[in-house]
PDB file of N, CA and C in Angstrom:
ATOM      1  N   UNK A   1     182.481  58.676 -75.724  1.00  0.00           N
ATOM      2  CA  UNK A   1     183.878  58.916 -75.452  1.00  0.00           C
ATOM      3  C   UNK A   1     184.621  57.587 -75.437  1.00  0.00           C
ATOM      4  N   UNK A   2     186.137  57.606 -75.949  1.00  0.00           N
ATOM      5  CA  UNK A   2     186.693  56.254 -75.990  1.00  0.00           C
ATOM      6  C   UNK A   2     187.103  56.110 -74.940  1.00  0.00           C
ATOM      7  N   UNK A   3     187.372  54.453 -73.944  1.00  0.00           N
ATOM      8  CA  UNK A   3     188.292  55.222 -73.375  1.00  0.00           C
ATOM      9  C   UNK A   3     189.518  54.138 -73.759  1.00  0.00           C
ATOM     10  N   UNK A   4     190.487  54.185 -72.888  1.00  0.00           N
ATOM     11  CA  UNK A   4     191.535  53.419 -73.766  1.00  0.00           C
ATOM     12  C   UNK A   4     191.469  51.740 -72.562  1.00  0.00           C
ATOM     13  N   UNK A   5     192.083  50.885 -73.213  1.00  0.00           N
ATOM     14  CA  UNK A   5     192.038  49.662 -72.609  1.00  0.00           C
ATOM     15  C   UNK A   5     192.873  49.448 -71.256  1.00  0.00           C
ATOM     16  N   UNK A   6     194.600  50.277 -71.801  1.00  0.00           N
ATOM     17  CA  UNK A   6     195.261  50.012 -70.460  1.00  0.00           C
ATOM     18  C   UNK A   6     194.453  50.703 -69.363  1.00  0.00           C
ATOM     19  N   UNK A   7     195.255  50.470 -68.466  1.00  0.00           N
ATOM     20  CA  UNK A   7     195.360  51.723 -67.289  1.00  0.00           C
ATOM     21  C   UNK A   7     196.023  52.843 -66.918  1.00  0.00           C
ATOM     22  N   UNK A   8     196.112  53.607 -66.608  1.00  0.00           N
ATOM     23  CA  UNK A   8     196.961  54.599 -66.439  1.00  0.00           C
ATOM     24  C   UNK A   8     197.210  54.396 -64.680  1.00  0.00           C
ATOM     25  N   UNK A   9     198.940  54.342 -64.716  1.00  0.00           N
ATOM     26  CA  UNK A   9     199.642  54.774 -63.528  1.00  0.00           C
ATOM     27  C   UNK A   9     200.348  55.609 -63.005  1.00  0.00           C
ATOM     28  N   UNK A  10     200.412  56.526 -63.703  1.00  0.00           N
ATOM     29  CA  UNK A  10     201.346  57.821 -63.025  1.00  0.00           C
ATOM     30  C   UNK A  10     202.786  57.831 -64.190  1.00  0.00           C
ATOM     31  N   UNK A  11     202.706  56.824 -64.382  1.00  0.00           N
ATOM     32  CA  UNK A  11     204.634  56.259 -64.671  1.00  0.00           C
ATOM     33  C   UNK A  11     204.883  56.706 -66.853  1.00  0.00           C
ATOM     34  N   UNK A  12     203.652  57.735 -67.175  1.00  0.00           N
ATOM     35  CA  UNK A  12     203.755  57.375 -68.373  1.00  0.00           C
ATOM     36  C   UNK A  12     204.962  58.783 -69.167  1.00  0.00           C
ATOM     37  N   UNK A  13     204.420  59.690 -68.216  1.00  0.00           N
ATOM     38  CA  UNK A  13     205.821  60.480 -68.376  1.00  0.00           C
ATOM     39  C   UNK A  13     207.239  59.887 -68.425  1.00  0.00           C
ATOM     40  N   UNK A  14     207.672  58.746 -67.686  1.00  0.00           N
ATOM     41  CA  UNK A  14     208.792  58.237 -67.229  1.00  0.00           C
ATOM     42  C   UNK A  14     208.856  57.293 -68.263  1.00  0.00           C
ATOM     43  N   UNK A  15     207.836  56.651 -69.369  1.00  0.00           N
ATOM     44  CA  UNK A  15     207.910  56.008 -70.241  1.00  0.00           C
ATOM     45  C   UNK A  15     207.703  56.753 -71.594  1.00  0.00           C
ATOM     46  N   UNK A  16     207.840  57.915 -71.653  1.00  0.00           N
ATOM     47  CA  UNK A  16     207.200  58.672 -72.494  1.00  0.00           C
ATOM     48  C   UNK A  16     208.574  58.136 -73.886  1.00  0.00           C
ATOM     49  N   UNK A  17     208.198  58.801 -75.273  1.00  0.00           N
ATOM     50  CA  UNK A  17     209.143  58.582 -76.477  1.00  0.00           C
ATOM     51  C   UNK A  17     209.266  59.918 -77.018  1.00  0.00           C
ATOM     52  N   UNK A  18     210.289  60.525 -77.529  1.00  0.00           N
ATOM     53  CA  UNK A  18     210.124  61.136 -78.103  1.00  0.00           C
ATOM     54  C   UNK A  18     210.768  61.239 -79.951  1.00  0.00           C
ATOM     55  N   UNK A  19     210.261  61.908 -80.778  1.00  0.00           N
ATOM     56  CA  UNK A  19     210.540  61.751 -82.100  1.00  0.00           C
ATOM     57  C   UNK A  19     211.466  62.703 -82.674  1.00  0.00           C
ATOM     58  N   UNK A  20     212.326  63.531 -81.125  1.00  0.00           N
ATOM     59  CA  UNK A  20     212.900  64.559 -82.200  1.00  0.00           C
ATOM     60  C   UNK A  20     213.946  64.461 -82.879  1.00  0.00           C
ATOM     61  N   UNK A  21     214.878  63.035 -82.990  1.00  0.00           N
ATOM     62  CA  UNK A  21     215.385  63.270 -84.020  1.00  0.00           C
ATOM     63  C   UNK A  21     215.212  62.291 -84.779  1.00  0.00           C
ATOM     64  N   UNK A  22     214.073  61.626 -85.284  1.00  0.00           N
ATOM     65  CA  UNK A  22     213.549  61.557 -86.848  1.00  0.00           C
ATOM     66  C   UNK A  22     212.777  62.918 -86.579  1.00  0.00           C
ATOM     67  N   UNK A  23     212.694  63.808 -86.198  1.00  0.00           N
ATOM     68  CA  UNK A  23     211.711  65.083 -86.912  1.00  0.00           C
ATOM     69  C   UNK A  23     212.983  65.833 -87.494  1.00  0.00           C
ATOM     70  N   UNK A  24     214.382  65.879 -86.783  1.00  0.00           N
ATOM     71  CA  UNK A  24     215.092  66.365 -86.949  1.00  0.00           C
ATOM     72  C   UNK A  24     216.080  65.868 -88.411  1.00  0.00           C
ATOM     73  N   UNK A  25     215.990  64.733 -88.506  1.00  0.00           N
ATOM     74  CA  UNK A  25     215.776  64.063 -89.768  1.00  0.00           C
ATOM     75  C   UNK A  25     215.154  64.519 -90.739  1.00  0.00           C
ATOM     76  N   UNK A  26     213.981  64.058 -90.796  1.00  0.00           N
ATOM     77  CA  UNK A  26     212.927  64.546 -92.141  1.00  0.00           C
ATOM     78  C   UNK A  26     212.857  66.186 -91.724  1.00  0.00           C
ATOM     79  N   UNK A  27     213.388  66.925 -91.245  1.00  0.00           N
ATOM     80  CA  UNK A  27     213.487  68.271 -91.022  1.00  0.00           C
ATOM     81  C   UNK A  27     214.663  68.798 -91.986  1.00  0.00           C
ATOM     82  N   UNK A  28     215.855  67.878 -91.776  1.00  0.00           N
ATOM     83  CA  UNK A  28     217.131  68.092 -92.342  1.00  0.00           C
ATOM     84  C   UNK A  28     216.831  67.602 -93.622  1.00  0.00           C
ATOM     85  N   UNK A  29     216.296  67.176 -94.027  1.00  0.00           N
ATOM     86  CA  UNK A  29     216.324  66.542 -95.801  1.00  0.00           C
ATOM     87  C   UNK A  29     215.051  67.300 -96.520  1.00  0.00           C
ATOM     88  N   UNK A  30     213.997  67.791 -95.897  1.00  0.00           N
ATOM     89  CA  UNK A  30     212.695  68.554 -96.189  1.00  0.00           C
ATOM     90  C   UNK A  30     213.233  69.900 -96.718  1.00  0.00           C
ATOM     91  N   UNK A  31     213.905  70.451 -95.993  1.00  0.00           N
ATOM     92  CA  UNK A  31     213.982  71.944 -96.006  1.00  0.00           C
ATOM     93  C   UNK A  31     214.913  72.398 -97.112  1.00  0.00           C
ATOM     94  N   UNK A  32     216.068  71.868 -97.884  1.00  0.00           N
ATOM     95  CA  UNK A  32     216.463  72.129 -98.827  1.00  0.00           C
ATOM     96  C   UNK A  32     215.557  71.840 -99.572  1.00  0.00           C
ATOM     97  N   UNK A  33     214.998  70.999 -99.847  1.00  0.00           N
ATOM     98  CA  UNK A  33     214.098  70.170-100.917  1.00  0.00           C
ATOM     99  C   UNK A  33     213.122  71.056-101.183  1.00  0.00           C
ATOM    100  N   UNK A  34     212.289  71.713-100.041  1.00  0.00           N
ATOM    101  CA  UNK A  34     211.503  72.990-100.337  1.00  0.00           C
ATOM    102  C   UNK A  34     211.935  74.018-100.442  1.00  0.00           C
ATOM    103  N   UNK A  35     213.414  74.259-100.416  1.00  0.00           N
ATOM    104  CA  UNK A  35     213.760  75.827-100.470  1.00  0.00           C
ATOM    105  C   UNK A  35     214.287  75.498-102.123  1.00  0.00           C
ATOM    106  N   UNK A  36     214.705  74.491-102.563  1.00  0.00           N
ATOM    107  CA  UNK A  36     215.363  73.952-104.062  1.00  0.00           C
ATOM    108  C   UNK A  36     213.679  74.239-104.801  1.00  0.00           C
ATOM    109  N   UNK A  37     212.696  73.809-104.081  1.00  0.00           N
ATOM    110  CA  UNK A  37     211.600  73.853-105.056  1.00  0.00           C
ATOM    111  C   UNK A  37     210.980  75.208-105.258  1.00  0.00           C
ATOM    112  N   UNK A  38     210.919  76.136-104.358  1.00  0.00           N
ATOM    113  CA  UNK A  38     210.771  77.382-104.199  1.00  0.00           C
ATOM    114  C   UNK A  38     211.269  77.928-105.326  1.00  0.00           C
ATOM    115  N   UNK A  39     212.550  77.894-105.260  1.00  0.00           N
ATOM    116  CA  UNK A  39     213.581  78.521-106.540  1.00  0.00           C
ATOM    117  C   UNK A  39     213.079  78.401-108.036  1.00  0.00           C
ATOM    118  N   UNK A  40     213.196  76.731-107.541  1.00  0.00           N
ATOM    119  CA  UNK A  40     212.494  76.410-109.193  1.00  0.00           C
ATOM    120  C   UNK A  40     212.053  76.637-109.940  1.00  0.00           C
ATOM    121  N   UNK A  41     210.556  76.816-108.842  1.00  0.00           N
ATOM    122  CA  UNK A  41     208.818  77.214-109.474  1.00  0.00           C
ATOM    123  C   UNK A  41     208.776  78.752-109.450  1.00  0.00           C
ATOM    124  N   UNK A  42     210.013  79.554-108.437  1.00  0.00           N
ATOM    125  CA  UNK A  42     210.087  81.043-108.874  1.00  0.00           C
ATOM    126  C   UNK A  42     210.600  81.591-110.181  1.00  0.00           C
ATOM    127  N   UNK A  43     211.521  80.738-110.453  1.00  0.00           N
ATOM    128  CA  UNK A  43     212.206  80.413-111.826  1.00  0.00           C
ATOM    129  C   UNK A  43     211.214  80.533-113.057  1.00  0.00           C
ATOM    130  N   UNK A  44     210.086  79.505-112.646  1.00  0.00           N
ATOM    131  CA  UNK A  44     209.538  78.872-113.746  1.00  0.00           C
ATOM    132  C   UNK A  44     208.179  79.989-113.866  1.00  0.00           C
ATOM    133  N   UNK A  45     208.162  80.638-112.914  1.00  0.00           N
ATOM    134  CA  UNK A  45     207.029  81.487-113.088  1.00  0.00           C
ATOM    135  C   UNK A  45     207.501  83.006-113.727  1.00  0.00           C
ATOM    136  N   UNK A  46     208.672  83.145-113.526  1.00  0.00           N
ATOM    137  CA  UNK A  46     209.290  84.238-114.160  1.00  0.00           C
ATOM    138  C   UNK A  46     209.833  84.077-115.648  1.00  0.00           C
ATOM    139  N   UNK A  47     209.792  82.727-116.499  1.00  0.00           N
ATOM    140  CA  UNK A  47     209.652  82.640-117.160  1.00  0.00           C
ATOM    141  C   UNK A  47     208.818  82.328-118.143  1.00  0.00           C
ATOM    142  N   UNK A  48     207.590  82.066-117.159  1.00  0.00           N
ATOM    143  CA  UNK A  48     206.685  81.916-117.843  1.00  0.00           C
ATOM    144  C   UNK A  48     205.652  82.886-119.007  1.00  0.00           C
ATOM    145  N   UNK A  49     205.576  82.633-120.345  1.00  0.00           N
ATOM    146  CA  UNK A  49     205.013  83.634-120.963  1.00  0.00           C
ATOM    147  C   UNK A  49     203.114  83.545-120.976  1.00  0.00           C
ATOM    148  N   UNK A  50     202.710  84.046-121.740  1.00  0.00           N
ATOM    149  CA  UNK A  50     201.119  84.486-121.656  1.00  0.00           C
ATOM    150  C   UNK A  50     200.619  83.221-122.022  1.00  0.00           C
ATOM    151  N   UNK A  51     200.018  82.577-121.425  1.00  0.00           N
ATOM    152  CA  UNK A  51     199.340  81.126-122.125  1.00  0.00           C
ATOM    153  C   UNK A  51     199.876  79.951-122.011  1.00  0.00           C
ATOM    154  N   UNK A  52     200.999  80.261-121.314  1.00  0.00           N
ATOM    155  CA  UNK A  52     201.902  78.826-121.164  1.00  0.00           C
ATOM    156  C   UNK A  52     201.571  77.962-119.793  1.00  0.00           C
ATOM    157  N   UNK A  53     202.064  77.229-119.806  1.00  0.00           N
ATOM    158  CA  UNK A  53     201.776  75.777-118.789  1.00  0.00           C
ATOM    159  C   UNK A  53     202.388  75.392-118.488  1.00  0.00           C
ATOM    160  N   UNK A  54     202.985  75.269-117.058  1.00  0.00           N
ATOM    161  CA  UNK A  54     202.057  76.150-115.922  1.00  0.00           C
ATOM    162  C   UNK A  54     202.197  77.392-115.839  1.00  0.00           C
ATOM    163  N   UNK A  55     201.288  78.348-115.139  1.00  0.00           N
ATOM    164  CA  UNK A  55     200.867  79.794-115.696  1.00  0.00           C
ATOM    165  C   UNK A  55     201.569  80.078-114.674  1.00  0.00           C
ATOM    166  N   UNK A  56     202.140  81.699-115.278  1.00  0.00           N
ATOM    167  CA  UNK A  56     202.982  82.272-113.914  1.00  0.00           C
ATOM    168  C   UNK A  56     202.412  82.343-112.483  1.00  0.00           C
ATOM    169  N   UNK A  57     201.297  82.823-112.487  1.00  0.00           N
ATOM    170  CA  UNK A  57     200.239  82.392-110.946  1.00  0.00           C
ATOM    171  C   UNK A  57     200.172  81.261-110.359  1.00  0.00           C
ATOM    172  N   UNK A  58     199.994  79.873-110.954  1.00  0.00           N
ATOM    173  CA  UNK A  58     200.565  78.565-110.536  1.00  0.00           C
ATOM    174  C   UNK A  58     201.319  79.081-110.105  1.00  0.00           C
ATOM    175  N   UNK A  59     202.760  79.194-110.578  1.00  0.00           N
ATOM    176  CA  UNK A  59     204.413  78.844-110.207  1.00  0.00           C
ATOM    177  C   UNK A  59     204.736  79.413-108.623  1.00  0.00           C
ATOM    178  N   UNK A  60     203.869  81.154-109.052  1.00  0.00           N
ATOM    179  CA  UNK A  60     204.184  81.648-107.684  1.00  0.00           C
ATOM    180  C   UNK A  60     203.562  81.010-106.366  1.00  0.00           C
ATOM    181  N   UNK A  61     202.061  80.657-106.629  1.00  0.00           N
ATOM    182  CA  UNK A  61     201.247  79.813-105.487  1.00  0.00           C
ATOM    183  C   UNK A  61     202.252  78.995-105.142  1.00  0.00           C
ATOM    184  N   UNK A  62     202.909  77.790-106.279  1.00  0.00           N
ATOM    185  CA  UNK A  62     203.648  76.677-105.833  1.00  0.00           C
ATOM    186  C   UNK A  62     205.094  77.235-104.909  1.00  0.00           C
ATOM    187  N   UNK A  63     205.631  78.395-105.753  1.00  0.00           N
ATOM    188  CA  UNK A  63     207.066  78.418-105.021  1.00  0.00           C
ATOM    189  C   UNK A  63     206.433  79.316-103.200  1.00  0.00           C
ATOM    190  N   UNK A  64     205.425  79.807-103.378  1.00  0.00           N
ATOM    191  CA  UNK A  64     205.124  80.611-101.969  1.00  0.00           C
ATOM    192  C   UNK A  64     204.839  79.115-101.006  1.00  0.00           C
ATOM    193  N   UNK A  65     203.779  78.501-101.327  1.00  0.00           N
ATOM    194  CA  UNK A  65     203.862  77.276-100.587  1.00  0.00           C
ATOM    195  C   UNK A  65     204.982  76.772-100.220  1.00  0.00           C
ATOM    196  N   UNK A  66     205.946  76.525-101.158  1.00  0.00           N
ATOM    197  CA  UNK A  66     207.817  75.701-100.882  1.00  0.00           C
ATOM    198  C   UNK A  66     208.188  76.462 -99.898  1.00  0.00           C
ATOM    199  N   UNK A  67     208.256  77.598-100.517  1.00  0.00           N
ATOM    200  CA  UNK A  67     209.147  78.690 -99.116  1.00  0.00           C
ATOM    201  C   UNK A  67     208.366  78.487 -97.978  1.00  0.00           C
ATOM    202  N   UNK A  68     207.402  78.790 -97.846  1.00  0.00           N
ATOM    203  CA  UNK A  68     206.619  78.239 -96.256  1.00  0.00           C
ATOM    204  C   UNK A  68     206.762  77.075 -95.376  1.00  0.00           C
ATOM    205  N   UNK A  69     207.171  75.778 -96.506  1.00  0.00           N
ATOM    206  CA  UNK A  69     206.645  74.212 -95.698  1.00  0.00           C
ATOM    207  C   UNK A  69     208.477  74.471 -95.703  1.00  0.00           C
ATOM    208  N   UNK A  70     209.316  75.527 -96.366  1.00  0.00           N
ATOM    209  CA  UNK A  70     210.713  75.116 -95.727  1.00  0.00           C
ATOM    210  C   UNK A  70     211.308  76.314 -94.658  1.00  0.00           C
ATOM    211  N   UNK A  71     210.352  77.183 -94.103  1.00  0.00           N
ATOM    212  CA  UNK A  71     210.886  78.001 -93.195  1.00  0.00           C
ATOM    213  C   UNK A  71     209.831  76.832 -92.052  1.00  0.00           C
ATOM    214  N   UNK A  72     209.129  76.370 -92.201  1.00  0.00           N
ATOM    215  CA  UNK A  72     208.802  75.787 -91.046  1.00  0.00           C
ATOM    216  C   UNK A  72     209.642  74.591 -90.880  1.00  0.00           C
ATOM    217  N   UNK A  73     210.446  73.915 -92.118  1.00  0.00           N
ATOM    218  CA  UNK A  73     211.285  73.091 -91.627  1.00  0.00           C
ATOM    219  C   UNK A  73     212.278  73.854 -90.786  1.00  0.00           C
ATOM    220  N   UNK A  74     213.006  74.693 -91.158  1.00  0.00           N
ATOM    221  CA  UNK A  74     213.976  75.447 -90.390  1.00  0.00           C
ATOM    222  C   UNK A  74     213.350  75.722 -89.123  1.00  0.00           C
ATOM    223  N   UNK A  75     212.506  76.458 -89.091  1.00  0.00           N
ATOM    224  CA  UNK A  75     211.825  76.964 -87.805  1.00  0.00           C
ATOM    225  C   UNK A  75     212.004  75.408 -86.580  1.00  0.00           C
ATOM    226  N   UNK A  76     211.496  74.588 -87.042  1.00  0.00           N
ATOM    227  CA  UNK A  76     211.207  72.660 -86.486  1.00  0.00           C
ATOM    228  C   UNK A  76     212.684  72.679 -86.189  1.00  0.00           C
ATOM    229  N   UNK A  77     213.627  72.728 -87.065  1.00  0.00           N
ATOM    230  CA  UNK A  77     214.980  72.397 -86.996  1.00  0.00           C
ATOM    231  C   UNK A  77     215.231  73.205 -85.674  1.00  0.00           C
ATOM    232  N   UNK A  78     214.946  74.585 -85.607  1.00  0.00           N
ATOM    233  CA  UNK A  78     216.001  75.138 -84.171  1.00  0.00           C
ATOM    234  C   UNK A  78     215.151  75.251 -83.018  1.00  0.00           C
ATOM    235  N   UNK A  79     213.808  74.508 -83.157  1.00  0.00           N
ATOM    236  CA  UNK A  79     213.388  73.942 -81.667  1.00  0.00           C
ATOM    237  C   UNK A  79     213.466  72.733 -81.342  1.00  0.00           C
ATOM    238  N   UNK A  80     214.136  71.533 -82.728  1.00  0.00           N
ATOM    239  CA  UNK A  80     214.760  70.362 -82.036  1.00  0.00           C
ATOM    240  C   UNK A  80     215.855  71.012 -81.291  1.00  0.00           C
ATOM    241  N   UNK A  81     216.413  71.289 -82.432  1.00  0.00           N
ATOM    242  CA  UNK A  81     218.021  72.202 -81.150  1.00  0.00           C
ATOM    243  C   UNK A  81     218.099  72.248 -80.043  1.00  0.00           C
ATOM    244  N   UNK A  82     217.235  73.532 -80.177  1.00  0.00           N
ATOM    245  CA  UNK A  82     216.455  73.887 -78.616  1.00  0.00           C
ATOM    246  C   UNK A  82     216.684  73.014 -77.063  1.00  0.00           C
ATOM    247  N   UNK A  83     215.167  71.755 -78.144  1.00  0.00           N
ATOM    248  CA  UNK A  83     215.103  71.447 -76.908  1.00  0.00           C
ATOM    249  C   UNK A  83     216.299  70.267 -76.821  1.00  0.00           C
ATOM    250  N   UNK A  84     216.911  69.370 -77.460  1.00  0.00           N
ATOM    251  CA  UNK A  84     218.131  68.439 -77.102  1.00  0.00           C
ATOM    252  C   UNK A  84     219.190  69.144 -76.424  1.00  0.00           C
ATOM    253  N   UNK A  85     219.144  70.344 -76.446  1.00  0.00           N
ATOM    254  CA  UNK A  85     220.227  70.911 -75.745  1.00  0.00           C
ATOM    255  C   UNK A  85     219.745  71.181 -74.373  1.00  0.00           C
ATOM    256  N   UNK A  86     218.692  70.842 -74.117  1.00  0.00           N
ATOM    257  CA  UNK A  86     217.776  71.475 -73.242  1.00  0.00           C
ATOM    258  C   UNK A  86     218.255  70.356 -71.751  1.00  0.00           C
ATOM    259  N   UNK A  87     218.277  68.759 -72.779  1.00  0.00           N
ATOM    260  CA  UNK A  87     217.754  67.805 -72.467  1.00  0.00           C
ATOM    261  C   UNK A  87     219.293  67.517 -71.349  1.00  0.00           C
ATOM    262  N   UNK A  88     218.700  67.078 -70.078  1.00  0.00           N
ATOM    263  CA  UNK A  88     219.992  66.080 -69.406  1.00  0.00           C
ATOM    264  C   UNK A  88     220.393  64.986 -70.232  1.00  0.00           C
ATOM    265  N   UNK A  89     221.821  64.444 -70.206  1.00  0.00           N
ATOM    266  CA  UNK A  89     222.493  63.166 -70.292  1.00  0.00           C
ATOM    267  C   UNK A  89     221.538  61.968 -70.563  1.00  0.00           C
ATOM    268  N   UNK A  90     220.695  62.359 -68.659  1.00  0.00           N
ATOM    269  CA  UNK A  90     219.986  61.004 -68.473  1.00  0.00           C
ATOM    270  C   UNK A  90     218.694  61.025 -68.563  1.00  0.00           C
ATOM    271  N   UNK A  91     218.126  61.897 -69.509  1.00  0.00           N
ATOM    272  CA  UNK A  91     217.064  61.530 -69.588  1.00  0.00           C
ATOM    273  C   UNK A  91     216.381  60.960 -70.748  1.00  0.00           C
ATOM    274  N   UNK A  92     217.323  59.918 -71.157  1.00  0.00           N
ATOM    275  CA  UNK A  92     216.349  59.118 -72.799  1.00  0.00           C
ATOM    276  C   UNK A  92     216.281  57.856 -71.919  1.00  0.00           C
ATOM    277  N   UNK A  93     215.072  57.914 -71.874  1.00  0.00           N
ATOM    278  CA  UNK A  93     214.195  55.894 -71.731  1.00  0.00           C
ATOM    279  C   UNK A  93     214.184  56.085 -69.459  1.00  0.00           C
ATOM    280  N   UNK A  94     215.055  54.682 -69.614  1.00  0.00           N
ATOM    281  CA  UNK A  94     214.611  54.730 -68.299  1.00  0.00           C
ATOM    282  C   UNK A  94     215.556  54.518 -67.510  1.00  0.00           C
ATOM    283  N   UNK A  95     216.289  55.771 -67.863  1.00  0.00           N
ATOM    284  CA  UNK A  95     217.852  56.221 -67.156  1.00  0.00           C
ATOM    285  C   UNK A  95     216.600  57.221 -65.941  1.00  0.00           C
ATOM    286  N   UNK A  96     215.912  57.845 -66.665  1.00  0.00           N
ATOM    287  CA  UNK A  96     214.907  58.894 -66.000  1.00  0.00           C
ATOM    288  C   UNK A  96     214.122  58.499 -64.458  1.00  0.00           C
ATOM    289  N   UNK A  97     214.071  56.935 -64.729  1.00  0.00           N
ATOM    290  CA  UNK A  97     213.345  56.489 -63.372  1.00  0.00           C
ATOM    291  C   UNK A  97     214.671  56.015 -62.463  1.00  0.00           C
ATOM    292  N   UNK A  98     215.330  55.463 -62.725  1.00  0.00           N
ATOM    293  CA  UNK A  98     216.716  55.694 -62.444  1.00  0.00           C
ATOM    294  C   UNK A  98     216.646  56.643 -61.463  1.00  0.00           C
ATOM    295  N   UNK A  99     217.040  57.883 -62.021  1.00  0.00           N
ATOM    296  CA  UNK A  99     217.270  59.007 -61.464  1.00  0.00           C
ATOM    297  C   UNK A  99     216.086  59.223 -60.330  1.00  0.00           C
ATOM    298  N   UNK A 100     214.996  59.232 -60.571  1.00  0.00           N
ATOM    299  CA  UNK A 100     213.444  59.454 -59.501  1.00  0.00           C
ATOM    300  C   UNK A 100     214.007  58.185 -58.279  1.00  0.00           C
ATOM    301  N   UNK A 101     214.444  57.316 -58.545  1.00  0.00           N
ATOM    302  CA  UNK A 101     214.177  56.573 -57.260  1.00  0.00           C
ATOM    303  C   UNK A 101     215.553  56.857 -56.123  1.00  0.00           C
ATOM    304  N   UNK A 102     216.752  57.228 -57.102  1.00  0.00           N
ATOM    305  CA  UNK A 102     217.555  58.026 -56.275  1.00  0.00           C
ATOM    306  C   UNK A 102     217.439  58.821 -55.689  1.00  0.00           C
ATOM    307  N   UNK A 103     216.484  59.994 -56.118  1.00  0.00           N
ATOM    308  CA  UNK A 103     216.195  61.047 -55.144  1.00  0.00           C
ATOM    309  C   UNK A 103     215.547  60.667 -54.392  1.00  0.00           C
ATOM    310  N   UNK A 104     214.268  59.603 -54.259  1.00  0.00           N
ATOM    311  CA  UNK A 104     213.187  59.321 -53.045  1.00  0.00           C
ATOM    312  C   UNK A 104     214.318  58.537 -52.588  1.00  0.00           C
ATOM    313  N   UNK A 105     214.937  57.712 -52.474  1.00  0.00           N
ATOM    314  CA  UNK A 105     216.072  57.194 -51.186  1.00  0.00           C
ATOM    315  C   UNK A 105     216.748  58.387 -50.904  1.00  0.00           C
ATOM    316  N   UNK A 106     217.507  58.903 -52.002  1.00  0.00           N
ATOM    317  CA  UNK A 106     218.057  60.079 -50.559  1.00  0.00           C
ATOM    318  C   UNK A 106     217.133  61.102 -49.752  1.00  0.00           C
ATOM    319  N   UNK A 107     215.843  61.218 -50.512  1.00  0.00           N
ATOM    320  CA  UNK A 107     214.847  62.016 -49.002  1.00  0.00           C
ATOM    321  C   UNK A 107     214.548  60.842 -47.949  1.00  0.00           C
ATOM    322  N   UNK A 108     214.688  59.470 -48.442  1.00  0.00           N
ATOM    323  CA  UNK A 108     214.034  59.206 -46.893  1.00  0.00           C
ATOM    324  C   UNK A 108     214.552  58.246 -46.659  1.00  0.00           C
TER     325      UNK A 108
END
């Protein structure tokens, strides 16, 4: 088992990062791009005749894959939503500990 070098203190939640908006990013530029390719390769498979290259079975594999990797972009897209809307004001970085040591002075 590895274990890791630092230490752990309690405080890593309060240092934690999060990525959702570069996910929300490469979410927003992904999902046309796979729903544009979907089309395409549905396109290209419906025109495809007997013997030609790429074969209508390709096209559909390819455009069923597109449509998938871009409903999961969408899908990604409205649980960044989600959760930034979710999120307090103060809680990016270490507005968050901020806030924790205010409440332990006003309990005691």
């Amino acid at each position: 088992m590895l274990t890791t070098a630092r230490r752990r203190d309690g405080t890593e939640a309060g240092r934690a990062r999060s990525g959702l908006r570069l996910r929300r990013l490469v979410s927003t530029i992904l999902a046309p791009v796979f729903t544009a390719g979907g089309v395409v390769f549905a396109l290209a498979g419906l025109r495809a005749t007997q013997g030609s290259s790429p074969s209508a079975g390709l096209c559909a594999v390819l455009s069923a894959a597109c449509l998938v990797l871009a409903a999961v972009a969408i899908t990604d897209l409205y649980v960044i939503r989600r959760r930034l809307r979710g999120r307090q004001p103060h809680q990016h970085g270490r507005a968050v500990d901020r806030v924790r040591i205010r409440r332990s002075a006003d309990r005691g």
